[in-house]
C-alpha atoms as a PDB file:
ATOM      1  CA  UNK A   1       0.000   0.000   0.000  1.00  0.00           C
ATOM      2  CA  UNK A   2       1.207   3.556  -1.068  1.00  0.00           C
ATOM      3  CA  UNK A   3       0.637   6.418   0.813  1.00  0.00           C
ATOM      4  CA  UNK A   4       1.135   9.768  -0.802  1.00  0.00           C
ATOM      5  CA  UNK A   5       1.247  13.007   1.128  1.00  0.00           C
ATOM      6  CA  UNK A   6      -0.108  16.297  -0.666  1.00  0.00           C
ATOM      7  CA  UNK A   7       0.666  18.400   1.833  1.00  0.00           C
ATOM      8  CA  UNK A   8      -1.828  20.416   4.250  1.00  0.00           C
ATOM      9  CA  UNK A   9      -4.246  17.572   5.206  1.00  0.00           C
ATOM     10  CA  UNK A  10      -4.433  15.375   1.504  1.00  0.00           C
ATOM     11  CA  UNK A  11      -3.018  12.194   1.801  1.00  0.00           C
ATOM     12  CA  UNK A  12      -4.105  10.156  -1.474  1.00  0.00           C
ATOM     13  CA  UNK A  13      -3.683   5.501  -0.842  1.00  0.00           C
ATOM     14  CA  UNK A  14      -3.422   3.316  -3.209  1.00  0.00           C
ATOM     15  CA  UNK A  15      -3.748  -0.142  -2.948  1.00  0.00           C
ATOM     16  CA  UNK A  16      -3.217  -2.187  -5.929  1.00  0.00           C
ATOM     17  CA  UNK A  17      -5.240  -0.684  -9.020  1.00  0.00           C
ATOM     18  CA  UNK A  18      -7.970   0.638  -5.991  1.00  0.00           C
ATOM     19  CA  UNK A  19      -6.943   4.758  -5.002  1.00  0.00           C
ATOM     20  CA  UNK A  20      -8.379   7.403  -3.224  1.00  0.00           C
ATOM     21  CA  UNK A  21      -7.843  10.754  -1.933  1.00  0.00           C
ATOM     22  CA  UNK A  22      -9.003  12.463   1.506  1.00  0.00           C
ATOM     23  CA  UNK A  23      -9.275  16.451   1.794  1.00  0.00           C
ATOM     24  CA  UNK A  24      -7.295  17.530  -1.669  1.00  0.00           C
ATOM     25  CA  UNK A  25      -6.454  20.627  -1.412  1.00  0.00           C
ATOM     26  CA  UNK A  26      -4.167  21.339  -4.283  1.00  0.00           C
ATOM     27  CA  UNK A  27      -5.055  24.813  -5.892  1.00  0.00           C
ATOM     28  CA  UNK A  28      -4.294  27.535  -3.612  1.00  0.00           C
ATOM     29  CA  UNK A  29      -2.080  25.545  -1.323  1.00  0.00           C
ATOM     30  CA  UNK A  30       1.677  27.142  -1.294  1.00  0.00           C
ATOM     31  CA  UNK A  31       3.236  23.514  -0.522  1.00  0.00           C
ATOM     32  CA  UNK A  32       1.622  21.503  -2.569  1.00  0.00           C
ATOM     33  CA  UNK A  33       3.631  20.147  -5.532  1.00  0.00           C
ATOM     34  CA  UNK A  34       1.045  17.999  -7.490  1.00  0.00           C
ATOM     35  CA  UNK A  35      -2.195  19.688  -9.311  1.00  0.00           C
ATOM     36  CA  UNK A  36      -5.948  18.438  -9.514  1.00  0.00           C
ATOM     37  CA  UNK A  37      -5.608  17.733 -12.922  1.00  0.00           C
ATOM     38  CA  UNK A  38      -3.240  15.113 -12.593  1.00  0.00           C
ATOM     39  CA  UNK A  39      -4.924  12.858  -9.708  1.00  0.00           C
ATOM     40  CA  UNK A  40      -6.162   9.558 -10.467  1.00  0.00           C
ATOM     41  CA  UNK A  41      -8.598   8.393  -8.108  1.00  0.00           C
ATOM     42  CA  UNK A  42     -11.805   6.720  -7.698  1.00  0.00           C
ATOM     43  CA  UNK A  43     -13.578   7.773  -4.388  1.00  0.00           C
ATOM     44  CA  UNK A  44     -13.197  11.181  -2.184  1.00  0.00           C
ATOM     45  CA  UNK A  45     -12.927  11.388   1.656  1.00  0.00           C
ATOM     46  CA  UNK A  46     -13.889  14.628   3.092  1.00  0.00           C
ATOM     47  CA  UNK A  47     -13.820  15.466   6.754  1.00  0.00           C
ATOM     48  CA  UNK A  48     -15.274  18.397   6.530  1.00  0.00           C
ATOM     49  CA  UNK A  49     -16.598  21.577   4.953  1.00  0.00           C
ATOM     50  CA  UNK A  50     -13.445  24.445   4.714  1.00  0.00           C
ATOM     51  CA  UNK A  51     -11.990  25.296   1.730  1.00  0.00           C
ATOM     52  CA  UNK A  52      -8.670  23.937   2.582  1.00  0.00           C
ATOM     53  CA  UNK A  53     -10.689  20.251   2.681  1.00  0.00           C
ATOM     54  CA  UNK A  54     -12.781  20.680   0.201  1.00  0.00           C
ATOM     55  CA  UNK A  55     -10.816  22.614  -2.283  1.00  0.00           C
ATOM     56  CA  UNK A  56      -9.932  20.864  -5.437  1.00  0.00           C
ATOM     57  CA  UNK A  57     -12.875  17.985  -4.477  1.00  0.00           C
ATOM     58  CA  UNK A  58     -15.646  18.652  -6.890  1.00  0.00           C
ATOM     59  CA  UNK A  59     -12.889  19.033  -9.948  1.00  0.00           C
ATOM     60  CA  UNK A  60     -11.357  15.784  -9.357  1.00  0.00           C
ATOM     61  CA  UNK A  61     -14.467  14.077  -8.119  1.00  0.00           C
ATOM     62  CA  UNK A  62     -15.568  15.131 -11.884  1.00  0.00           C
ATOM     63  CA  UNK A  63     -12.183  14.543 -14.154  1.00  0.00           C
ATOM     64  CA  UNK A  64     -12.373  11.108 -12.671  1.00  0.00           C
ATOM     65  CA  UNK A  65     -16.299  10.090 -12.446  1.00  0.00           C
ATOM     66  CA  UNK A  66     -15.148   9.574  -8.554  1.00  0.00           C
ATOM     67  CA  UNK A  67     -17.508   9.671  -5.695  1.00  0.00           C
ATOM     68  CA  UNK A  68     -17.212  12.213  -2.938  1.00  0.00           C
ATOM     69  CA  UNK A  69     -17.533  10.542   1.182  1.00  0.00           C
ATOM     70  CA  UNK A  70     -18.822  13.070   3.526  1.00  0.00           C
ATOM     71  CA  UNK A  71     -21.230  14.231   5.859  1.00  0.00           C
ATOM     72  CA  UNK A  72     -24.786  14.413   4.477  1.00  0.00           C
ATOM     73  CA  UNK A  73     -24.783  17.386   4.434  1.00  0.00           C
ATOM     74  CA  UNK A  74     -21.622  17.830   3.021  1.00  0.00           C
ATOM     75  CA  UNK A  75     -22.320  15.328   0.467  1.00  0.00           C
ATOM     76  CA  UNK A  76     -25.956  17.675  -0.369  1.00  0.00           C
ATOM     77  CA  UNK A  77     -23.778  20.790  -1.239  1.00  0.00           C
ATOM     78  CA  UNK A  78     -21.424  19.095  -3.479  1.00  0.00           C
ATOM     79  CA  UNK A  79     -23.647  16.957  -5.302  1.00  0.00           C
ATOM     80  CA  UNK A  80     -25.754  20.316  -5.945  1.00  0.00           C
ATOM     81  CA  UNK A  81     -22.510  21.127  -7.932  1.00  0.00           C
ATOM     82  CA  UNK A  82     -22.395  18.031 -10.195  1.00  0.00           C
ATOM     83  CA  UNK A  83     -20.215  15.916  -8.125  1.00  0.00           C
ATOM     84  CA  UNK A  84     -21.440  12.070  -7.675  1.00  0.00           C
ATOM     85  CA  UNK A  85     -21.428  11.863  -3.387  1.00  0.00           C
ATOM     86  CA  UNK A  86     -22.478   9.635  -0.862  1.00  0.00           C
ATOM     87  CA  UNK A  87     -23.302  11.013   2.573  1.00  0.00           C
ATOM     88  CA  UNK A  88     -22.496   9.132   6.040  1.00  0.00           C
ATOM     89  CA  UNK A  89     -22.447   9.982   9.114  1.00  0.00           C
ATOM     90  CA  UNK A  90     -20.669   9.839  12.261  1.00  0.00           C
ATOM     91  CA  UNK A  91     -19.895   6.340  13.395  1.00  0.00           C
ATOM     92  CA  UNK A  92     -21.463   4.850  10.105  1.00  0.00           C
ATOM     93  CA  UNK A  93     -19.076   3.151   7.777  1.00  0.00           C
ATOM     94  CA  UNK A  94     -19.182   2.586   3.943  1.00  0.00           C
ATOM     95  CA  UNK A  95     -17.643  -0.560   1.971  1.00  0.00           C
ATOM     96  CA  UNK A  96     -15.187   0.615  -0.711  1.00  0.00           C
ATOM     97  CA  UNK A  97     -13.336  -1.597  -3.871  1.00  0.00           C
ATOM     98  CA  UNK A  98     -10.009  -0.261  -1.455  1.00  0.00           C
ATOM     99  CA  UNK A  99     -11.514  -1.348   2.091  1.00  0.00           C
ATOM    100  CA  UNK A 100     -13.707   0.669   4.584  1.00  0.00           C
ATOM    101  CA  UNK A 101     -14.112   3.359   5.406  1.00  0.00           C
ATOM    102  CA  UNK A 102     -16.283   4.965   9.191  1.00  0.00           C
ATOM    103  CA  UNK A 103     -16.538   8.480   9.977  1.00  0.00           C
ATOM    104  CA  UNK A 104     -15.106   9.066  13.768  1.00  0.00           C
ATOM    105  CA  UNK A 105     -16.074  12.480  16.007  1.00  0.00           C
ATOM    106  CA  UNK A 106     -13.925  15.556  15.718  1.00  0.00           C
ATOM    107  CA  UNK A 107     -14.055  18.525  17.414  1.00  0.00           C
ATOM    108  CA  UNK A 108     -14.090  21.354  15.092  1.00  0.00           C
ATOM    109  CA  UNK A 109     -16.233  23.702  13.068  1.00  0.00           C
ATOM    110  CA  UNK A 110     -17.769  22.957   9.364  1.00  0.00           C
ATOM    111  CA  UNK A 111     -18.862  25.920   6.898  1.00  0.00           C
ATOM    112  CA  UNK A 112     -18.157  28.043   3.722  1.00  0.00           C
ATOM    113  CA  UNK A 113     -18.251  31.368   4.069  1.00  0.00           C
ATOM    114  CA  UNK A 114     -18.485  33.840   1.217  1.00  0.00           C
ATOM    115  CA  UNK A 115     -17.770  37.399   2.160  1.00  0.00           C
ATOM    116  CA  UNK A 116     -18.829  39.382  -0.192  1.00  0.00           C
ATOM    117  CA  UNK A 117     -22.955  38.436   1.020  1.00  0.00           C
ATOM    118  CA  UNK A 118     -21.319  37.905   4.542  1.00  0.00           C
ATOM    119  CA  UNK A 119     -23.227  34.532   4.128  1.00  0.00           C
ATOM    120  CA  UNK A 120     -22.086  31.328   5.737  1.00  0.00           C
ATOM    121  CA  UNK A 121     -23.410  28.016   4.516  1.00  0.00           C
ATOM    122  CA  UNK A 122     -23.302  24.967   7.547  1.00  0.00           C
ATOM    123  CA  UNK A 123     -21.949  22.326   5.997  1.00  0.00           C
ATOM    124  CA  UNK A 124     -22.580  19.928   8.930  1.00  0.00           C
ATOM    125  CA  UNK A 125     -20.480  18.296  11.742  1.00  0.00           C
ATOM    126  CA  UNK A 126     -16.934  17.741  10.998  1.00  0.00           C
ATOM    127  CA  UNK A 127     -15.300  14.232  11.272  1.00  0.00           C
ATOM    128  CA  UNK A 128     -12.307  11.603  11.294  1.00  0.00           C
ATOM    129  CA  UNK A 129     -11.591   8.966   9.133  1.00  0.00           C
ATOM    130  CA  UNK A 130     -10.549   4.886  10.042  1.00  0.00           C
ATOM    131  CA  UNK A 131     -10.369   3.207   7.481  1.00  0.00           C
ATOM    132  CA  UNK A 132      -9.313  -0.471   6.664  1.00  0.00           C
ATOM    133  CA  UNK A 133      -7.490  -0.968   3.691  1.00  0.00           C
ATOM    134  CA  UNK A 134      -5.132  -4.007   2.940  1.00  0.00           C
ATOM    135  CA  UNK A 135      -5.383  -6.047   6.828  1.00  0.00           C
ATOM    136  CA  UNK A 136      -4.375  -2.740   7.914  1.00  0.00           C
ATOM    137  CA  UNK A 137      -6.144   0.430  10.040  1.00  0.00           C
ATOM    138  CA  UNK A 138      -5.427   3.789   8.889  1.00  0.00           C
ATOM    139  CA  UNK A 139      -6.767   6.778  11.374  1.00  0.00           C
ATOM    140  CA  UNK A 140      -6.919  10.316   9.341  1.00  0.00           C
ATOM    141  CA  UNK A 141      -8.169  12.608  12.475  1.00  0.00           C
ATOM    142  CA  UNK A 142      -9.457  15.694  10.283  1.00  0.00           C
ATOM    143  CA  UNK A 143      -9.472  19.048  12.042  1.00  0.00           C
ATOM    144  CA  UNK A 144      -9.973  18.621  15.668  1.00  0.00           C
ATOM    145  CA  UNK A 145      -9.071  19.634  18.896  1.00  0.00           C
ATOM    146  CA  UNK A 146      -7.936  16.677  21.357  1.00  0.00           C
ATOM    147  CA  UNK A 147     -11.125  15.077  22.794  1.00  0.00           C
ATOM    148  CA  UNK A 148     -11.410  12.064  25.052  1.00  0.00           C
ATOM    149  CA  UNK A 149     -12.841   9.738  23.001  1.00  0.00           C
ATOM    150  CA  UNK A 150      -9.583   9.269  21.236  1.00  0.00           C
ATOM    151  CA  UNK A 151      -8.916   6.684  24.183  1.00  0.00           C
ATOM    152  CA  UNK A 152     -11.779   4.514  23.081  1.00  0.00           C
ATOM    153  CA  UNK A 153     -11.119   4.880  19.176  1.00  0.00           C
ATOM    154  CA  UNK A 154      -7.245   3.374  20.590  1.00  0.00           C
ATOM    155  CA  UNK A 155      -9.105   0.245  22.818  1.00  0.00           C
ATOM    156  CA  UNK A 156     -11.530  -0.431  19.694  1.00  0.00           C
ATOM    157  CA  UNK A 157      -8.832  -0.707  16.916  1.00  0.00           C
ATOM    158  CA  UNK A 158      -5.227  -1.514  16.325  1.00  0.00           C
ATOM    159  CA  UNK A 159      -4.027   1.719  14.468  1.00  0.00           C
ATOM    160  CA  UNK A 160      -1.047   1.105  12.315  1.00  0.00           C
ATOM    161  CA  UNK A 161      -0.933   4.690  11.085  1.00  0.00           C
ATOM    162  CA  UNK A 162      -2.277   7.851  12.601  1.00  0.00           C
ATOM    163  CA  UNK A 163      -2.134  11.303  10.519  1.00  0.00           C
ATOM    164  CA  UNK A 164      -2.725  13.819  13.216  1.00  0.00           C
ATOM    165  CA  UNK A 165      -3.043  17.907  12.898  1.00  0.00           C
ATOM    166  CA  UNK A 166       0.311  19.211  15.066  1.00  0.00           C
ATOM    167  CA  UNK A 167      -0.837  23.529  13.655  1.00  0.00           C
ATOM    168  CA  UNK A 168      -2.223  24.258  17.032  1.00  0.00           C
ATOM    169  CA  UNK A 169      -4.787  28.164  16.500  1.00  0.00           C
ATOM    170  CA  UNK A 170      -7.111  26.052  14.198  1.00  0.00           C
ATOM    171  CA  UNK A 171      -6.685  22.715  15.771  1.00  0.00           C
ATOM    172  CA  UNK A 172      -4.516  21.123  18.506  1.00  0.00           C
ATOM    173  CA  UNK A 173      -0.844  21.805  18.541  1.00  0.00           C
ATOM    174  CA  UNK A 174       2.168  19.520  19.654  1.00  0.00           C
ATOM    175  CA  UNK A 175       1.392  18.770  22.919  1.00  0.00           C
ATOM    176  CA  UNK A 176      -2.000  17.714  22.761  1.00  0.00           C
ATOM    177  CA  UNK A 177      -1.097  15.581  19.455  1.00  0.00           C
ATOM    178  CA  UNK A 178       1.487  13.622  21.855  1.00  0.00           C
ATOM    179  CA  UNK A 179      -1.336  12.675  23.886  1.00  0.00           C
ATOM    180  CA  UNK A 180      -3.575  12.033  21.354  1.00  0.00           C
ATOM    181  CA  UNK A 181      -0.911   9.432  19.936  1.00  0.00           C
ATOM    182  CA  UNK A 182      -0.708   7.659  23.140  1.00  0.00           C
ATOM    183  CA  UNK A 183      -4.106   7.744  23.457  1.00  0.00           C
ATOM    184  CA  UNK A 184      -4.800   5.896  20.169  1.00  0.00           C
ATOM    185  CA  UNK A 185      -2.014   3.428  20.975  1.00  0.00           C
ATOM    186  CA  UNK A 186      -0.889   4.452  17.146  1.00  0.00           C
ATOM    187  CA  UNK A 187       2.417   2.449  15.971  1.00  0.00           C
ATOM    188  CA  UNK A 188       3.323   5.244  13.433  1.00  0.00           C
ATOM    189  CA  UNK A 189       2.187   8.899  13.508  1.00  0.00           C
ATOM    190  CA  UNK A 190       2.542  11.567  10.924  1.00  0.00           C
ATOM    191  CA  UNK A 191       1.629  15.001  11.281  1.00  0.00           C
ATOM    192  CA  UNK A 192      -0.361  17.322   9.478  1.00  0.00           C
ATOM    193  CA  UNK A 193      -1.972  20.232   8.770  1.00  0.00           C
ATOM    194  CA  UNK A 194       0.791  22.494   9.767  1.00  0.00           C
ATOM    195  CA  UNK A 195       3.126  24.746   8.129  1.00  0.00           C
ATOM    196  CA  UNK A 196       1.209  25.832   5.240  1.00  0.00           C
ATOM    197  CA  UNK A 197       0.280  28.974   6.540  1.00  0.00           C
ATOM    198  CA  UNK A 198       1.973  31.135   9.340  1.00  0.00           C
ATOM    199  CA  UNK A 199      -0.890  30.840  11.769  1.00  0.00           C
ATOM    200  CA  UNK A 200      -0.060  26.869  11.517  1.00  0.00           C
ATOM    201  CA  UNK A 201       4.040  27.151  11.094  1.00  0.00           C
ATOM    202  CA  UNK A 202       5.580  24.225  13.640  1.00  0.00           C
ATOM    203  CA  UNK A 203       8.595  22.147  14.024  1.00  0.00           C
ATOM    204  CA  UNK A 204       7.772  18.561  12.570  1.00  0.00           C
ATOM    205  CA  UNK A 205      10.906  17.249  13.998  1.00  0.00           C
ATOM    206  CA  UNK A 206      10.355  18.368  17.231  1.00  0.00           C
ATOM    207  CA  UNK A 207       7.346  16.726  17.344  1.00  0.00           C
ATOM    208  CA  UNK A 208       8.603  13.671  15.902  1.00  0.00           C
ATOM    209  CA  UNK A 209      11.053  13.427  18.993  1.00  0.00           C
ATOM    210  CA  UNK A 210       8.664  14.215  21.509  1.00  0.00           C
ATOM    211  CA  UNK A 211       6.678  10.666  20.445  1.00  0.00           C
ATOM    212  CA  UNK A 212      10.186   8.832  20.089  1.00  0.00           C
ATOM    213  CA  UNK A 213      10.289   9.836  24.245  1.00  0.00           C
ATOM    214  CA  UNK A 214       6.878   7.989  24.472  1.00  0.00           C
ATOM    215  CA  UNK A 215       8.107   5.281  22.301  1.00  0.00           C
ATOM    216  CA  UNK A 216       6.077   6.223  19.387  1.00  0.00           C
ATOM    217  CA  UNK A 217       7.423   6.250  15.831  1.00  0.00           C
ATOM    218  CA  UNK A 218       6.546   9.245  13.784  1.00  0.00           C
ATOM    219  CA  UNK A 219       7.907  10.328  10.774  1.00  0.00           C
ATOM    220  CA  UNK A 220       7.494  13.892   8.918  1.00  0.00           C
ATOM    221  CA  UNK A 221       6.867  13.550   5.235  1.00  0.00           C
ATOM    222  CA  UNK A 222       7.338  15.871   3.059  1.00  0.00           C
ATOM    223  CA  UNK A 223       4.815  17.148   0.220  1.00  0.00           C
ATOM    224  CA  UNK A 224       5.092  14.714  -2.725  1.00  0.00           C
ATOM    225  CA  UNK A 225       6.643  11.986  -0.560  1.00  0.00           C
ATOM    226  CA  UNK A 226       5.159   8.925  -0.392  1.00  0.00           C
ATOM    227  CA  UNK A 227       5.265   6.159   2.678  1.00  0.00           C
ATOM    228  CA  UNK A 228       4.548   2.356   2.254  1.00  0.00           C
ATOM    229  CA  UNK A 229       2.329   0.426   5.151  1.00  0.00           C
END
């Protein structure tokens, strides 16, 4: 299984001739280093509704006749704009060709806003991903804050691979990520959804050694790098 990191929050797996993408957000994003045009997927993951999720979603989801996973209500604003989408919700799950795929809790907020009407559309609650791909159990966390329940996702499944956000001002920072890591009793960790913007800018590395003291392994990877699981 291939694991490719976009930067920000889009990690894109592919296992065997099966591939799919979760928050691509390619256009607009100063790290990124591979454009919607050239991704080759067949299903979506969203976790939830801001732009730098969402972004690129409804161009790819149509340049590849791929189907968008979201929230309902989500999955109701994008398929108003041609995309193919199926809605879930938390704790449901959804069988894939790749594997499956349930929709955890996060703690965060879920909207598009459009200044110039100073109008802002709910988009519904925002979410987590596990999914099972390969006899293995990736957890994408989304936006979120740390929240005790990440204790019970840990008891319930063996995580082989955690992405957690590390930006802290939109979502947790370092610290809490450590704890969220031991928490989920993850055996590899990588962060995201930091340093793309200066709000978000963190030391990777730093936080990489912090989980070695907890004997975690986590490993920063760069945009356009790819890890194997």
């Amino acid at each position: 299984m291939e694991i490719l990191f976009h930067g920000h929050s889009c990690i894109q797996i592919t296992e065997g001739e099966h591939s799919l993408i979760i928050d691509p957000f390619l256009n607009g994003n100063p790290v990124a280093v591979t454009k919607p045009e050239d991704v080759r997927v067949q299903h979506i993951l969203l976790t939830h509704g801001h732009g730098d999720h969402i972004g690129d979603a409804v161009q790819i989801a149509k340049q590849n006749d791929a189907t968008i996973i979201s929230i309902v209500e989500l999955a109701s604003y994008l398929g108003w704009q041609g995309a193919k989408t199926v809605g879930i919700n938390l704790g449901g799950s959804y069988a894939l060709p790749i594997g499956r795929v349930k929709m955890t809790h996060a703690f965060h907020s879920s909207a598009v806003t459009t200044d110039e009407d100073q109008n802002i559309v709910y988009l519904g609650m925002p979410g987590g991903f596990l999914l099972e791909i390969g006899g293995k159990t990736i957890y994408h966390a989304g936006d979120t804050g740390l929240f005790g329940d990440m204790k019970m996702l840990g008891e319930l499944n063996q995580i082989d691979l955690a992405f957690l956000p590390i930006g802290d001002h939109y979502t947790m920072g370092p610290k809490d990520a450590v704890i969220a890591a031991q928490w989920l009793n993850a055996k590899h960790v990588v962060p995201i959804h930091f340093n793309t913007f200066p709000p978000i800018k963190q030391d990777g590395e730093q936080f990489v050694a912090a989980l070695a003291e907890k004997n975690i392994k986590g490993t920063v990877v760069k945009p356009g790098e790819s890890i194997t699981l």
